[in-house]
Protein backbone atom coordinates (compact mmCIF):
# COMPACT_ATOMS: atom_id res chain seq x y z
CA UNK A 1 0.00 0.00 0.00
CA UNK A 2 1.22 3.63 -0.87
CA UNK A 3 2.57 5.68 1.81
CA UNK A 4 -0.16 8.40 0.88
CA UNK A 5 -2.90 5.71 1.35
CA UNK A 6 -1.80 4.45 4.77
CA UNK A 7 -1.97 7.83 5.87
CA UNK A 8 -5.28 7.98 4.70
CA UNK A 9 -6.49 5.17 5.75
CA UNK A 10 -5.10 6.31 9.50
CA UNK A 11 -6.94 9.72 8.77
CA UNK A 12 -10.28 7.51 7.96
CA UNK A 13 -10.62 5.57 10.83
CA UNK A 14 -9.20 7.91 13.54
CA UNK A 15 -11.48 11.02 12.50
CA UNK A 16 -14.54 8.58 11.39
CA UNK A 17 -17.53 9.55 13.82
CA UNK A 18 -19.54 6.55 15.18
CA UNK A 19 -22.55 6.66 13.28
CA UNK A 20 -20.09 6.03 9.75
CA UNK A 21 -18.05 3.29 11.43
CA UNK A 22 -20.29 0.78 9.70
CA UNK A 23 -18.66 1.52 6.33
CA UNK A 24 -15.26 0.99 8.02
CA UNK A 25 -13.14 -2.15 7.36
CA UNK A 26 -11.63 -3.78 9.89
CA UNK A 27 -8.33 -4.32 7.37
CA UNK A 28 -8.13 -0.55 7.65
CA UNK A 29 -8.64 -0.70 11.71
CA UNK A 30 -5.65 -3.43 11.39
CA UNK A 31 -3.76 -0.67 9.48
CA UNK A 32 -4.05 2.17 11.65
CA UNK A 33 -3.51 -0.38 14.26
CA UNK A 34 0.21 -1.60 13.21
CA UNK A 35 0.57 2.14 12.62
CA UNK A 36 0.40 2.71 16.97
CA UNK A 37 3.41 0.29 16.98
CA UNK A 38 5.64 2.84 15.30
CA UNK A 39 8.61 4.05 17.99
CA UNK A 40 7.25 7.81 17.53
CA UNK A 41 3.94 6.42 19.68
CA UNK A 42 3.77 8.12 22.94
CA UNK A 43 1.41 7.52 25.97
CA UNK A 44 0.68 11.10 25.64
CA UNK A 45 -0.24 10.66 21.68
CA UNK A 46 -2.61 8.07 22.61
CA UNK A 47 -4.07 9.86 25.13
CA UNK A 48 -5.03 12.36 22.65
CA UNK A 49 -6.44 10.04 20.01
CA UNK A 50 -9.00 8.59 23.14
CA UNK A 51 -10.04 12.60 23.63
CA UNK A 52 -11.14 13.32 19.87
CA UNK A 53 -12.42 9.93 19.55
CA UNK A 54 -15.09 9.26 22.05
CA UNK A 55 -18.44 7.79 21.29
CA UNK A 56 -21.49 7.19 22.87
CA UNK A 57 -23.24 3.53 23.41
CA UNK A 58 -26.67 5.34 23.41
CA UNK A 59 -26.35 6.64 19.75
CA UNK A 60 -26.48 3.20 18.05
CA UNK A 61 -29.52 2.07 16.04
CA UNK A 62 -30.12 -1.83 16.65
CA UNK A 63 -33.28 -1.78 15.07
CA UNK A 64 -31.79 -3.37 11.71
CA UNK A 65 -29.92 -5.72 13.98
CA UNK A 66 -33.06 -7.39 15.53
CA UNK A 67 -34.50 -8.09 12.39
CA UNK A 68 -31.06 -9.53 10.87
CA UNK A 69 -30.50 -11.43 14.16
CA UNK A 70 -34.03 -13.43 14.08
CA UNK A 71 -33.05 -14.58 10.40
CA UNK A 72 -29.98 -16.25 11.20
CA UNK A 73 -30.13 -20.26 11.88
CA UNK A 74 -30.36 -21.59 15.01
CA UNK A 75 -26.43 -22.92 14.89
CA UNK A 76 -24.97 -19.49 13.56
CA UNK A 77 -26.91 -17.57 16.75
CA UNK A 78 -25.16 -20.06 19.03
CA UNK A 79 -21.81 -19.89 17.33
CA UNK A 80 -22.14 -16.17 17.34
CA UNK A 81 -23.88 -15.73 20.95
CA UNK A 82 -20.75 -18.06 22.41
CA UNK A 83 -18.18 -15.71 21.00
CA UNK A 84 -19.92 -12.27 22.04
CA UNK A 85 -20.41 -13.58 25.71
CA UNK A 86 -16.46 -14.60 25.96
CA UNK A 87 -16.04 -10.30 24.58
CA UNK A 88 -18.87 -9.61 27.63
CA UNK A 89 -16.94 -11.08 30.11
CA UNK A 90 -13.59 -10.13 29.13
CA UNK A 91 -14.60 -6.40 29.03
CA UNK A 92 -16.25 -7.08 32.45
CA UNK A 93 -13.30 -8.47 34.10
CA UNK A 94 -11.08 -5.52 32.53
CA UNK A 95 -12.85 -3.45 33.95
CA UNK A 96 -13.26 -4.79 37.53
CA UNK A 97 -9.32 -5.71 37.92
CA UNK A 98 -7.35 -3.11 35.68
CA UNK A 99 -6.84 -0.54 38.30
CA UNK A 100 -4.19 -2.37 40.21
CA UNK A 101 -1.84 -1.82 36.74
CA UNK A 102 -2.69 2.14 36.83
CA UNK A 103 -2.04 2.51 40.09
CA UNK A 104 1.71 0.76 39.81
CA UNK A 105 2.31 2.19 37.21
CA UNK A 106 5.87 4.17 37.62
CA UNK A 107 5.47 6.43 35.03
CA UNK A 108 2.62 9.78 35.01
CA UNK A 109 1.86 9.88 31.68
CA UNK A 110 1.25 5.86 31.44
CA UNK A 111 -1.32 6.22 34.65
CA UNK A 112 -3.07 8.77 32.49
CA UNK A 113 -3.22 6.60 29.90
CA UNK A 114 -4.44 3.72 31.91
CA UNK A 115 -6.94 5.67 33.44
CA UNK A 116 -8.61 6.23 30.35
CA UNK A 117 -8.34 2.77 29.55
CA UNK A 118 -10.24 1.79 32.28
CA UNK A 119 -13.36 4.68 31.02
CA UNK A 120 -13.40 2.08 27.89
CA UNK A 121 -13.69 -1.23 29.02
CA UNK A 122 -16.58 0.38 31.04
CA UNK A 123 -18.19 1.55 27.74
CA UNK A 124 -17.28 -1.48 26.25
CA UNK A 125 -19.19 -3.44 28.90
CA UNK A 126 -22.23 -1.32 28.32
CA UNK A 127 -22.31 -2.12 24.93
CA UNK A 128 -22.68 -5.65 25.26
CA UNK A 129 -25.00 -5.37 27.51
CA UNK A 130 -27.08 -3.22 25.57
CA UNK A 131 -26.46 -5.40 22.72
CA UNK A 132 -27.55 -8.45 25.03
CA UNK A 133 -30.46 -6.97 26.02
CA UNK A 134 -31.97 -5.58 22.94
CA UNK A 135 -30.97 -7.69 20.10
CA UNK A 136 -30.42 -10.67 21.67
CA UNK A 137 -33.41 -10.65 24.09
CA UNK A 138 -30.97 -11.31 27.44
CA UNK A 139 -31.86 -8.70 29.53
CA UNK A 140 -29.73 -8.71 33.07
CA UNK A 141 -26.26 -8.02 32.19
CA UNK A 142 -23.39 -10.07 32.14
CA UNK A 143 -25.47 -12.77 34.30
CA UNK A 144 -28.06 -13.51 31.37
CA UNK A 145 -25.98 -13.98 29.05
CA UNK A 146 -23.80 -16.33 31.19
CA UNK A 147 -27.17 -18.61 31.73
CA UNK A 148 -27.87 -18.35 28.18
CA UNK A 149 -24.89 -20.10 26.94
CA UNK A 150 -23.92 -23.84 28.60
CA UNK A 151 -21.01 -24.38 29.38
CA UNK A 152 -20.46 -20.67 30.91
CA UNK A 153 -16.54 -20.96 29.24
CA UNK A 154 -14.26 -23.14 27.95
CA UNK A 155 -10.68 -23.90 30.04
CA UNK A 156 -8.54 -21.89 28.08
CA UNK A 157 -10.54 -18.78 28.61
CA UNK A 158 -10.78 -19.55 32.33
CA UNK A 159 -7.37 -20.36 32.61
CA UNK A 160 -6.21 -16.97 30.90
CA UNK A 161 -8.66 -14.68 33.10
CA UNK A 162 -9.30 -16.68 36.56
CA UNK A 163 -5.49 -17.55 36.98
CA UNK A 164 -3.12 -16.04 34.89
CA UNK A 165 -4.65 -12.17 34.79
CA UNK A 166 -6.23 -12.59 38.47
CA UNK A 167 -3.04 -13.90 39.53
CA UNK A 168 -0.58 -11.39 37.82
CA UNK A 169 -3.19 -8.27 39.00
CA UNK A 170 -3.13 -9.45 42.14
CA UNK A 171 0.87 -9.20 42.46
CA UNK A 172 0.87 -5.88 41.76
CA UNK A 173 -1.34 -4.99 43.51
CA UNK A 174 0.64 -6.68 46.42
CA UNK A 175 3.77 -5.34 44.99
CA UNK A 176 3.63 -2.64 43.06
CA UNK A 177 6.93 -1.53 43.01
CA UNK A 178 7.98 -4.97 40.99
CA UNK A 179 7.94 -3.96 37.84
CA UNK A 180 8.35 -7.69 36.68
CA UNK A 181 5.38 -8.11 37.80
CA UNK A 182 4.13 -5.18 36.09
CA UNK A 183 5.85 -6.00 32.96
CA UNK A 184 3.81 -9.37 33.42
CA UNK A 185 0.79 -8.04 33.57
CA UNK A 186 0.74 -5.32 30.86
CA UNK A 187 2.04 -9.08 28.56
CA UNK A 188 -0.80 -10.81 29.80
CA UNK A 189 -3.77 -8.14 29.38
CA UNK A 190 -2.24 -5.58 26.68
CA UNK A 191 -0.54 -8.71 24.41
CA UNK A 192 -2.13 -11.63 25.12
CA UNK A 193 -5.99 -10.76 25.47
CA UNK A 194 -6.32 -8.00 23.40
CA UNK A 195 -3.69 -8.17 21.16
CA UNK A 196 -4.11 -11.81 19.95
CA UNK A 197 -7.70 -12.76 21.80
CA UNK A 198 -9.65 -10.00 21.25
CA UNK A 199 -8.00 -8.93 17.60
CA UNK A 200 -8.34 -12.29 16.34
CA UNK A 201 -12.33 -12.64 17.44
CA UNK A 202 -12.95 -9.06 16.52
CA UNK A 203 -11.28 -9.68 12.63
CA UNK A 204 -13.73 -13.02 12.22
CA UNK A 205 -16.64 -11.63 13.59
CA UNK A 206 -16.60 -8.10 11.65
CA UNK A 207 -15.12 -9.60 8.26
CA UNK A 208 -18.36 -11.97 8.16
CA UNK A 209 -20.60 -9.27 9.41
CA UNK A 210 -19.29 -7.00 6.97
CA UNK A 211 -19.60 -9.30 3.87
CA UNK A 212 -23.20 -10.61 4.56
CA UNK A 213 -24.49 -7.24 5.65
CA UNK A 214 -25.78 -7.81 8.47
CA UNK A 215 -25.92 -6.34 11.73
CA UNK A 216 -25.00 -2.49 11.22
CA UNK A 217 -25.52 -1.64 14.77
CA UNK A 218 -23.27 -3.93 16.52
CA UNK A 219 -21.15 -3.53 13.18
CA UNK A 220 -20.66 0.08 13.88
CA UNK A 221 -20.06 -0.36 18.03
CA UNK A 222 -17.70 -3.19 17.10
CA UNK A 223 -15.83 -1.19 15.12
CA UNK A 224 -15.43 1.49 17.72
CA UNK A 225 -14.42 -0.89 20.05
CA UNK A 226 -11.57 -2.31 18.08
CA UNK A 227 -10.38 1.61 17.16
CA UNK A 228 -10.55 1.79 21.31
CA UNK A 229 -8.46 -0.98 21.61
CA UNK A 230 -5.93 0.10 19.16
CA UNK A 231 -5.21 2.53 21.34
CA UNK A 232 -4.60 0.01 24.31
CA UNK A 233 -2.29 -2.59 22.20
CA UNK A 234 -0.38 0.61 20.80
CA UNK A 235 0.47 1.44 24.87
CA UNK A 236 1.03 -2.24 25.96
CA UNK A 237 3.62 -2.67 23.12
CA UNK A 238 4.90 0.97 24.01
CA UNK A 239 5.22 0.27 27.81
CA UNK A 240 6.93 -2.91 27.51
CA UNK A 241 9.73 -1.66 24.96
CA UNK A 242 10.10 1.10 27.27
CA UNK A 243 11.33 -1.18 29.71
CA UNK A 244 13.44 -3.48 27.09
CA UNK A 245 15.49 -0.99 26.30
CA UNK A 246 16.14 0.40 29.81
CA UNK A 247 16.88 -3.20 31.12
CA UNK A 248 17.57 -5.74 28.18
CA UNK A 249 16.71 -8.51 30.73
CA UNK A 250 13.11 -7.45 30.75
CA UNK A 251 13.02 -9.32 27.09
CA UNK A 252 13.36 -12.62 29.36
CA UNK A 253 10.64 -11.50 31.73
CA UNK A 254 8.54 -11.15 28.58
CA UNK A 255 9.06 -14.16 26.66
CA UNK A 256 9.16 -16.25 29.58
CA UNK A 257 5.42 -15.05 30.14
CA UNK A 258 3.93 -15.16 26.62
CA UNK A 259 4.85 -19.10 26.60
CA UNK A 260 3.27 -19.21 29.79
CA UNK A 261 0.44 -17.73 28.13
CA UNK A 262 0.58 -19.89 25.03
CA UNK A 263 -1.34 -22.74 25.71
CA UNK A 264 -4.81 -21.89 27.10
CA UNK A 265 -4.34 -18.67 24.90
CA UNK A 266 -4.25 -20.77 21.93
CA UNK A 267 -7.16 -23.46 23.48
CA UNK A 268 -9.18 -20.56 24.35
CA UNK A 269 -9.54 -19.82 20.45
CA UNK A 270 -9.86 -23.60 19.38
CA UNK A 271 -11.60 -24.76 22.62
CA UNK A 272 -11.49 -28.99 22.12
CA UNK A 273 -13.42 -29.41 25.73
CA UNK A 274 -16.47 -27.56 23.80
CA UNK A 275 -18.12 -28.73 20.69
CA UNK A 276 -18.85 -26.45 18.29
CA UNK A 277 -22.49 -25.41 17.37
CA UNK A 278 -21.83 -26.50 14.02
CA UNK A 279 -19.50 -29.30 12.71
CA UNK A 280 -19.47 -29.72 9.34
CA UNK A 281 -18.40 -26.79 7.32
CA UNK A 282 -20.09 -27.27 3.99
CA UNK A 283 -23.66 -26.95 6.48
CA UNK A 284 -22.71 -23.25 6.78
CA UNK A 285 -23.69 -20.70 4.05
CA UNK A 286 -20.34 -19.87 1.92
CA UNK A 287 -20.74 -16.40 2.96
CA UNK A 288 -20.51 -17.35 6.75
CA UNK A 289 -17.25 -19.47 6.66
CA UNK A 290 -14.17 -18.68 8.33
CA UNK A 291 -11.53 -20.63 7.41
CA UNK A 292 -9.73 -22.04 10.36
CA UNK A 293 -6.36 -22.17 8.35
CA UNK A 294 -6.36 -18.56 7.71
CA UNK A 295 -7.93 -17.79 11.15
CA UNK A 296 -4.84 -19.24 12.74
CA UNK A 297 -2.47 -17.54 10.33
CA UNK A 298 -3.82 -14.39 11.02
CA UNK A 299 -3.65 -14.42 14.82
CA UNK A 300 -0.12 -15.40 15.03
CA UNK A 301 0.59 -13.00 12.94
CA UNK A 302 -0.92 -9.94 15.00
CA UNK A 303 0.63 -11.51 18.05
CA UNK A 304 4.07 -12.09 16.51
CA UNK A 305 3.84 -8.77 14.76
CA UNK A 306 3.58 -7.07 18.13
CA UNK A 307 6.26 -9.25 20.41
CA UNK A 308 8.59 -8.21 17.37
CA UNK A 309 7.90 -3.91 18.08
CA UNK A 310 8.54 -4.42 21.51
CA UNK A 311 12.22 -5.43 20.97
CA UNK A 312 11.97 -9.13 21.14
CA UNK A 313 14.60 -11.19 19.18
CA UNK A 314 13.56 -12.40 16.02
CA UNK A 315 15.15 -15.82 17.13
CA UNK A 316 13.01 -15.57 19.96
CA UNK A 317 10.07 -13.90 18.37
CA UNK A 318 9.99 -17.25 15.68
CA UNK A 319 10.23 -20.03 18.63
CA UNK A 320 6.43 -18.07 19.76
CA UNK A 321 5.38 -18.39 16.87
CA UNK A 322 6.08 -22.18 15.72
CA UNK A 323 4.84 -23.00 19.51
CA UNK A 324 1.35 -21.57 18.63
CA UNK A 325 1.28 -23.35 15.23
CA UNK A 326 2.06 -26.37 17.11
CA UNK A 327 -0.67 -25.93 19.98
CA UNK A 328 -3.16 -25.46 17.48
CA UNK A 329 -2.52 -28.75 15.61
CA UNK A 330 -2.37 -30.26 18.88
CA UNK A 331 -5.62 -28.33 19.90
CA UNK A 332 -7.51 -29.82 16.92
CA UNK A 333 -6.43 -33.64 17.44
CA UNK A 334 -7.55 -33.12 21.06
CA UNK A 335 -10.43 -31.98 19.78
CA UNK A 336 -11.48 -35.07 17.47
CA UNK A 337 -10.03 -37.44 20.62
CA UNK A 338 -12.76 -35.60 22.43
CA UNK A 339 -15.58 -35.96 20.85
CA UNK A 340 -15.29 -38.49 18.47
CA UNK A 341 -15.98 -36.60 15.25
CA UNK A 342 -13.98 -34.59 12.04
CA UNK A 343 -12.69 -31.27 13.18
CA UNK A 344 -13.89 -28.63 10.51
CA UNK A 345 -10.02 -27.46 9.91
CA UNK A 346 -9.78 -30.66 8.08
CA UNK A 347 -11.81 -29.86 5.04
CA UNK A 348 -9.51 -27.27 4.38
CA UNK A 349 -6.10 -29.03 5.11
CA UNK A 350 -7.44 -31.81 2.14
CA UNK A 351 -8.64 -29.41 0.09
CA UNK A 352 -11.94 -29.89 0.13
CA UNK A 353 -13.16 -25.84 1.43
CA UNK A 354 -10.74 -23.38 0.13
């Protein structure tokens, strides 16, 4: 892509009000995305982008969305209901447990930044409850929507939010002069849950949306959302380079974590204790298939992408990224052994999907 048309694309989708976002790719989210890795990003640069680009939940239509929801199949609500409740609780939790991180934080102008952080995953919350309540007919929050989908979670997720981001939020806020463990938990949150978890789930979800047309409302939101959390991956990647160059041996600290974080990261995403609401590919409507080749492929990449801005060793930065590839393929066998049946990646590993 042109130089000129990256910067316009940047332009577009930082000065694009929320009622336009619909007519936003996410590609050119992704763009202006891997733009915030650039060295010139500051905390205080970011802070500015959240003050001209605020938005308000109550100003989206879902009238459009009810209708577009009620058409969909019964297996493409569940497949779609399962992933939007794992974004519910995730922007839940953030918000509950982020404050220990501002607080520590040893630098001013990063506990600004963290600070309005925390303002988003509130708004973020409210959205999918709104969402919940008026599309989905799940009124009650966070609760309803947990009831409405059986079982609540799969491991991986609990794993990464009930141990691993409890548990590293919970040292700093015991410690919060160790800035390993600070380091730790900016890898685990900023990284780890929104820079692979959330940007892989938003990319699938608003690239299908998108093509079929559907859902303009939560379209829109979405959108604003992922522009949001450009803002957040752009500081994690920021913070933590911050600290590799001041102390090379902070590079340990953060590889050491992200494998840590590899495995019920990458089981979160492929889930083999859950089946999936749909099994056989070629059921699903061409326009609503994700392949889970690509899928894969694309998350690594954002992940990998990111470790590599930080400062990580490309050596190092390569061994992450053959570990996920591995986990997935290991992922999708356990999956089979756990249920008896095909996986769907295996249509398009022979050839049969493309």
């Amino acid at each position: 892509m042109a130089a000129q048309s990256v910067l316009e694309v940047i332009r577009r989708v930082e000065e694009t009000p929320l009622q336009d976002l619909v007519a936003v790719d996410i590609t050119d989210v992704e763009v202006q995305m891997d733009h915030l890795l650039g060295r010139e990003i500051t905390a205080d640069s970011l802070y500015r982008r959240w003050e001209t680009q605020q938005w308000a939940v109550s100003e989206l239509d879902f009238a459009q969305d009810k209708k577009d929801w009620a058409a969909l199949g019964e297996g493409l609500q569940l497949a779609y209901r399962r992933t939007m409740t794992l974004f519910f609780i995730g922007e839940q939790a953030v918000t509950d447990t982020l404050s220990p991180l501002l607080f520590a934080a040893p630098r001013e102008d990063e506990r600004v930044f963290l600070a309005t952080q925390i303002a988003d995953e509130a708004r973020h919350t409210v959205f999918f409850q709104r969402f919940f309540g008026e599309v989905l007919g799940l009124e009650g929050g966070l609760t309803a929507a947990l009831e409405a989908v059986r079982p609540r979670t799969v491991a991986g997720f609990r794993k990464i939010f009930n141990e691993h981001l409890a548990g590293a939020v919970d040292l700093v806020r015991r410690e919060p002069r160790n800035e390993a463990a600070w380091v730790e938990g900016v890898v685990t949150y900023h990284l780890v849950i929104e820079g692979y978890l959330a940007l892989a789930g938003q990319h699938a979800l608003l690239t299908q949306f998108r093509k079929v047309g559907i859902l303009p409302g939560f379209t829109a939101g979405f959108t604003a959302v992922a522009r949001d959390e450009s803002r957040h991956i752009g500081f994690g990647v920021m913070a933590l380079r911050r600290r590799v160059t001041e102390d090379p041996e902070m590079a340990r600290v953060i590889t050491r974590k992200l494998h840590e974080l590899l495995e019920p990261a990458v089981y979160t995403g492929v889930a083999p204790d859950r089946r999936l609401a749909i099994e056989d590919p070629t059921e699903v409507p061409p326009l609503f298939r994700v392949n889970p080749l690509e899928a894969r492929e694309f998350a690594i990449g954002q992940l990998t992408k990111r470790v590599r801005a930080i400062g990580i060793s490309p050596a190092a930065v390569d061994e992450v990224g053959a570990a996920m590839r591995a986990l997935y393929e290991r992922g999708w066998d356990e999956y089979e052994h756990n249920h008896g049946v095909r996986h769907p990646v295996r249509w398009y590993q022979d050839g049969s999907l493309n």
